[in-house]
N, C-alpha and C. Protein backbone atom coordinates (compact mmCIF):
# COMPACT_ATOMS: atom_id res chain seq x y z
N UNK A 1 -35.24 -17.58 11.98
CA UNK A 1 -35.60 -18.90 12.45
C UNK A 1 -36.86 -18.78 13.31
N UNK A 2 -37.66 -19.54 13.54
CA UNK A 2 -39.08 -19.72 13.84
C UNK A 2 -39.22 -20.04 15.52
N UNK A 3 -39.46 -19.45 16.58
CA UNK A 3 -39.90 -19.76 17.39
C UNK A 3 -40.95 -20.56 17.64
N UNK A 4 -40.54 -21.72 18.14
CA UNK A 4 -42.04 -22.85 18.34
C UNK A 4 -42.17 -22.49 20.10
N UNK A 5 -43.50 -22.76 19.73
CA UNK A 5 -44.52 -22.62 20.97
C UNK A 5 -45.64 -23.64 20.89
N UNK A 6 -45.84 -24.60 21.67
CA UNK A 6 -46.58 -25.68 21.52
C UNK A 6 -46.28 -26.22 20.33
N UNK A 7 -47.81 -26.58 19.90
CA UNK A 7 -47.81 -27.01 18.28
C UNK A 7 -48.09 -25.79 17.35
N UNK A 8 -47.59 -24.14 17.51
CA UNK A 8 -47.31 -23.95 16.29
C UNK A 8 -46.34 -22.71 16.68
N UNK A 9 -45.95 -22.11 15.55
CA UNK A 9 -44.92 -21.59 15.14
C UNK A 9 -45.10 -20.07 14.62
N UNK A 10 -44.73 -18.69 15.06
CA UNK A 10 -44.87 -17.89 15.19
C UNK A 10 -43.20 -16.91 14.33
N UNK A 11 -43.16 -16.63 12.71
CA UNK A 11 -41.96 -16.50 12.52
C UNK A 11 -41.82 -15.35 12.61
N UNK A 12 -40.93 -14.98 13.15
CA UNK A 12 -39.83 -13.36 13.12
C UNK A 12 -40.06 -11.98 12.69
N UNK A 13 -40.15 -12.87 11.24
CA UNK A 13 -40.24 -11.45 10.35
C UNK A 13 -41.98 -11.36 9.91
N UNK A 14 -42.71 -11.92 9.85
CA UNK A 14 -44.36 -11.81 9.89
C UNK A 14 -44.85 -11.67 11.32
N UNK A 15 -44.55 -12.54 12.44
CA UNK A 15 -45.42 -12.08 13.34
C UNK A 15 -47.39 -12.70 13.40
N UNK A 16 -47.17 -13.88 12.44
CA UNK A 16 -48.35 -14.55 12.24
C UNK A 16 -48.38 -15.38 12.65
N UNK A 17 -49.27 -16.36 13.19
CA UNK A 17 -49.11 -17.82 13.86
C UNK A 17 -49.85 -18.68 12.86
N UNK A 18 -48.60 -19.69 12.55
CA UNK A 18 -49.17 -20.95 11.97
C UNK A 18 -49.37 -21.96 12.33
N UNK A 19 -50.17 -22.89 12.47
CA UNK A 19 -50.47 -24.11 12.68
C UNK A 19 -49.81 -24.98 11.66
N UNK A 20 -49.12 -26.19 12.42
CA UNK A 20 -47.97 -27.23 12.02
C UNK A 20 -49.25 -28.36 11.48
N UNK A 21 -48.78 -28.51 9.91
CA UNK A 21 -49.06 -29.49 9.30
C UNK A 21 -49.20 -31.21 9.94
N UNK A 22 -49.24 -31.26 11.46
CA UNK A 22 -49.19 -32.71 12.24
C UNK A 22 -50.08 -33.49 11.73
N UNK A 23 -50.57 -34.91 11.68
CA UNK A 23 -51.63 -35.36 11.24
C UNK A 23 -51.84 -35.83 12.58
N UNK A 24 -52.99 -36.24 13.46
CA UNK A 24 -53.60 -36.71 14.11
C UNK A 24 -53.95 -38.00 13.90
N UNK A 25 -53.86 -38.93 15.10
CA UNK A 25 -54.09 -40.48 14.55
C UNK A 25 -54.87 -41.34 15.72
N UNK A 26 -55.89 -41.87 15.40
CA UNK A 26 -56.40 -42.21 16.59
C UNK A 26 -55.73 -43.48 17.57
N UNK A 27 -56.49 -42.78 19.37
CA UNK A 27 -55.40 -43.64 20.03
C UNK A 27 -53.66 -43.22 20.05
N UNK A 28 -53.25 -41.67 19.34
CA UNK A 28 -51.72 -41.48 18.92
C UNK A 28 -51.11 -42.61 18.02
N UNK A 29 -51.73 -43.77 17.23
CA UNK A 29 -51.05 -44.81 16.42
C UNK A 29 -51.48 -44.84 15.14
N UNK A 30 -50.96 -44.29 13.77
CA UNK A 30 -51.35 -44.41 12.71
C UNK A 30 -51.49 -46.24 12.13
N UNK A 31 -52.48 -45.79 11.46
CA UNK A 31 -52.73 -47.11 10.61
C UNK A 31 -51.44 -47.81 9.81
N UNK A 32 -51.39 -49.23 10.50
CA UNK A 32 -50.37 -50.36 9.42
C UNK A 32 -51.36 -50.16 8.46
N UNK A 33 -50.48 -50.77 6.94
CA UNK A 33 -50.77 -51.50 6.14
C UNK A 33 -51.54 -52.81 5.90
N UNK A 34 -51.24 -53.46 7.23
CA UNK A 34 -51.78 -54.55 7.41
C UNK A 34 -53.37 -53.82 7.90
N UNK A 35 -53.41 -53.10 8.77
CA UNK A 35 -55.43 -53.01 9.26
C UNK A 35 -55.75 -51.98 8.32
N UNK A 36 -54.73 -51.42 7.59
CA UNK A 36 -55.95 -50.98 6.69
C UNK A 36 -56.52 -52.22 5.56
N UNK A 37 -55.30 -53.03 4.95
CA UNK A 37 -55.83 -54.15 4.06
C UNK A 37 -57.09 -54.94 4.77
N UNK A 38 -56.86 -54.77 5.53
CA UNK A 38 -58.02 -56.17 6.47
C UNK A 38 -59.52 -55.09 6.83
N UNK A 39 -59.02 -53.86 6.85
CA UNK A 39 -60.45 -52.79 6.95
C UNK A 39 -60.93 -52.66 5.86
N UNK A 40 -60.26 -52.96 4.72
CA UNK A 40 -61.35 -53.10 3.14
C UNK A 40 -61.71 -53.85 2.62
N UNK A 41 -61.35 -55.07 3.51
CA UNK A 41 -61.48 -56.50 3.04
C UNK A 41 -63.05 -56.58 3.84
N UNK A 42 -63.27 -56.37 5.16
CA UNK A 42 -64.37 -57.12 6.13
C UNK A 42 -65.49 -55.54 6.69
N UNK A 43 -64.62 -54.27 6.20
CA UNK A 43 -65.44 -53.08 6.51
C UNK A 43 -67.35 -53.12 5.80
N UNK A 44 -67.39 -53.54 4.65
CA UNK A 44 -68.52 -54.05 4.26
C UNK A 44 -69.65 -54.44 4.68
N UNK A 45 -69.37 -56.21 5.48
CA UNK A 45 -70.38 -56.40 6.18
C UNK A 45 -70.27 -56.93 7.39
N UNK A 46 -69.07 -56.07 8.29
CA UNK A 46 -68.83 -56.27 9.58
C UNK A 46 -69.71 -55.20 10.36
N UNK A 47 -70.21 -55.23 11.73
CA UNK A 47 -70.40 -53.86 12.51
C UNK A 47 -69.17 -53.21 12.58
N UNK A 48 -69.50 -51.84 12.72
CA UNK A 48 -68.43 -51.00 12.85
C UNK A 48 -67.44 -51.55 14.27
N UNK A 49 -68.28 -51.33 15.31
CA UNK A 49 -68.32 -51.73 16.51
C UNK A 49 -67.70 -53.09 16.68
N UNK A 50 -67.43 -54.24 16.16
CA UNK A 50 -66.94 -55.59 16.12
C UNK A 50 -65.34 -55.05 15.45
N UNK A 51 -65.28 -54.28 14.33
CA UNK A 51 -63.85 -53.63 13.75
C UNK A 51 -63.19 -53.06 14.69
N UNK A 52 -64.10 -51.99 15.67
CA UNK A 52 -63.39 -51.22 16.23
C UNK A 52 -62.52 -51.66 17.58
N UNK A 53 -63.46 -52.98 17.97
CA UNK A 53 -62.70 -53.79 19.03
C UNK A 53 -61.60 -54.74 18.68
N UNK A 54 -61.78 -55.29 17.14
CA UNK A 54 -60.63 -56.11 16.70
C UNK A 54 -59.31 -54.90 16.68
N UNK A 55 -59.47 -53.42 16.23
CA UNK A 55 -58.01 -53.16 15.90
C UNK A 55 -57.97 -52.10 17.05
N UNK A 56 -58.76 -52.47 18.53
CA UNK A 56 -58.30 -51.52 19.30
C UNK A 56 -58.39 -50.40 19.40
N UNK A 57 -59.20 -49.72 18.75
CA UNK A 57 -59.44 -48.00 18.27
C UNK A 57 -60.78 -48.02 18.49
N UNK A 58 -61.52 -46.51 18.46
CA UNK A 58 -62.66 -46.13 18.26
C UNK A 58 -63.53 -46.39 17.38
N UNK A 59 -64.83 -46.40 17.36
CA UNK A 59 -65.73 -46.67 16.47
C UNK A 59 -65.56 -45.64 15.21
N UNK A 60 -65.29 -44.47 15.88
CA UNK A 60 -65.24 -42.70 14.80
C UNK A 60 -64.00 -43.05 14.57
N UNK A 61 -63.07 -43.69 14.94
CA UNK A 61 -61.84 -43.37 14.55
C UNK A 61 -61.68 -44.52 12.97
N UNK A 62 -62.37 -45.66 13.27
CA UNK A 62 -62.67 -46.55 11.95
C UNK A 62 -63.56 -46.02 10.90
N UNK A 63 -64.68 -45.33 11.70
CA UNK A 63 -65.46 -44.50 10.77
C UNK A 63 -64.69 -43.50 9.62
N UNK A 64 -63.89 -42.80 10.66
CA UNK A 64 -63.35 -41.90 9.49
C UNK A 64 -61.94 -42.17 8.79
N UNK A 65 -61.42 -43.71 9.25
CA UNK A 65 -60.80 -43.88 8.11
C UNK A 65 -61.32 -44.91 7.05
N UNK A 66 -62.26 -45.48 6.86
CA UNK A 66 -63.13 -46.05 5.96
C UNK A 66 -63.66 -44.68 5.25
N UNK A 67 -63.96 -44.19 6.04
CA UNK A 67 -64.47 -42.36 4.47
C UNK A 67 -63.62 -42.18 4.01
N UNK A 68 -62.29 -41.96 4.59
CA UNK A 68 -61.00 -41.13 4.00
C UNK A 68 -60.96 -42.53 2.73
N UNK A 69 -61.10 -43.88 3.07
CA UNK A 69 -60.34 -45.15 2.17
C UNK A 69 -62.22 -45.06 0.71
N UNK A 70 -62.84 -44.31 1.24
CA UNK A 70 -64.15 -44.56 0.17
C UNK A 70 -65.06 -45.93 0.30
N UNK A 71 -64.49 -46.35 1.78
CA UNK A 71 -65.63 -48.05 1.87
C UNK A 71 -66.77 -47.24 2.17
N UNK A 72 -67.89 -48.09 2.07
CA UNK A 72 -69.17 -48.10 2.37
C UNK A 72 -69.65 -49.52 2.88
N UNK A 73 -70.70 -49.70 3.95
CA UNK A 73 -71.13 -50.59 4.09
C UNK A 73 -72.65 -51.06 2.59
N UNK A 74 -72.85 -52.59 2.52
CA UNK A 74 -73.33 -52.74 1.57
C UNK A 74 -74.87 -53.05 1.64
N UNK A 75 -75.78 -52.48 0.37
CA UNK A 75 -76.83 -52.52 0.62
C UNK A 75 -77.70 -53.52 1.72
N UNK A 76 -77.20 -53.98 1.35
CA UNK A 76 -77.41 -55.75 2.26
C UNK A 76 -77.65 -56.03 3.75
N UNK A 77 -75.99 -55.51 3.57
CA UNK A 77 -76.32 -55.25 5.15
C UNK A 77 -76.46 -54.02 6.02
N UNK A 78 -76.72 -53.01 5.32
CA UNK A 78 -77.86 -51.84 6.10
C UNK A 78 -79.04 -52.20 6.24
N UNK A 79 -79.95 -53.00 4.93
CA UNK A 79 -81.03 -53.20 5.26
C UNK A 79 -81.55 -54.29 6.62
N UNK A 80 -80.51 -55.19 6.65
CA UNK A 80 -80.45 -55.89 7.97
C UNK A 80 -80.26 -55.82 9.17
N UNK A 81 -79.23 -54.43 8.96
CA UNK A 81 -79.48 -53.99 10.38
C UNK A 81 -80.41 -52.96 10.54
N UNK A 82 -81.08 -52.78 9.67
CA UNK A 82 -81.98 -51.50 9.87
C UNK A 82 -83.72 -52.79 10.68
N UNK A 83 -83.68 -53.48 9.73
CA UNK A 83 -84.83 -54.70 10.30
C UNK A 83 -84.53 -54.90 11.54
N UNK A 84 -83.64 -55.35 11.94
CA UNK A 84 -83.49 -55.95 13.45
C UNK A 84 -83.58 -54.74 14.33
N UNK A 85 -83.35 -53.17 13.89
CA UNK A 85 -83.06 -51.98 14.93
C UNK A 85 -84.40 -52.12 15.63
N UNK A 86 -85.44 -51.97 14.62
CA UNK A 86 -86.88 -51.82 14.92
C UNK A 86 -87.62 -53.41 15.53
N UNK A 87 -87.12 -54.41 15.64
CA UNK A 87 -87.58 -55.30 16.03
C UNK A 87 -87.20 -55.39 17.85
């Protein structure tokens, strides 16, 4: 049987330390169903920054679950915010 120590686990007969399969979730709260539906619905041509205050989380933390989900923001509106950066 496996002696745990923190988050990982060190067994008996190897003597190797493994790191526990945990997933990490930002804020400690994994994503409903519900904000992810509504993050692929408005991720497009919302600021990141306006998302990240509606569901309470980080900007990186929306960032990287829009990569993990394959959104992209749309041509459209990069080029618009890219105009206004420089203005």
């Amino acid at each position: 049987m496996p002696v745990r120590r923190s988050t990982r686990y060190i067994s008996k007969s190897s003597n190797k330390w493994n790191r526990t399969s945990k997933k990490r979730f930002a804020n400690g709260k994994p994503w409903t169903p519900t904000e992810v539906k509504t993050l692929r619905k408005i991720y497009k041509d919302t600021p990141t920054k306006d998302i990240a205050r509606k569901f309470r989380r980080t900007v990186s933390s929306v960032q990287a679950k829009a990569g993990d989900l394959g959104l992209k923001k749309t041509k459209t509106y990069l080029k618009k915010m890219r105009s206004n950066q420089w203005r």
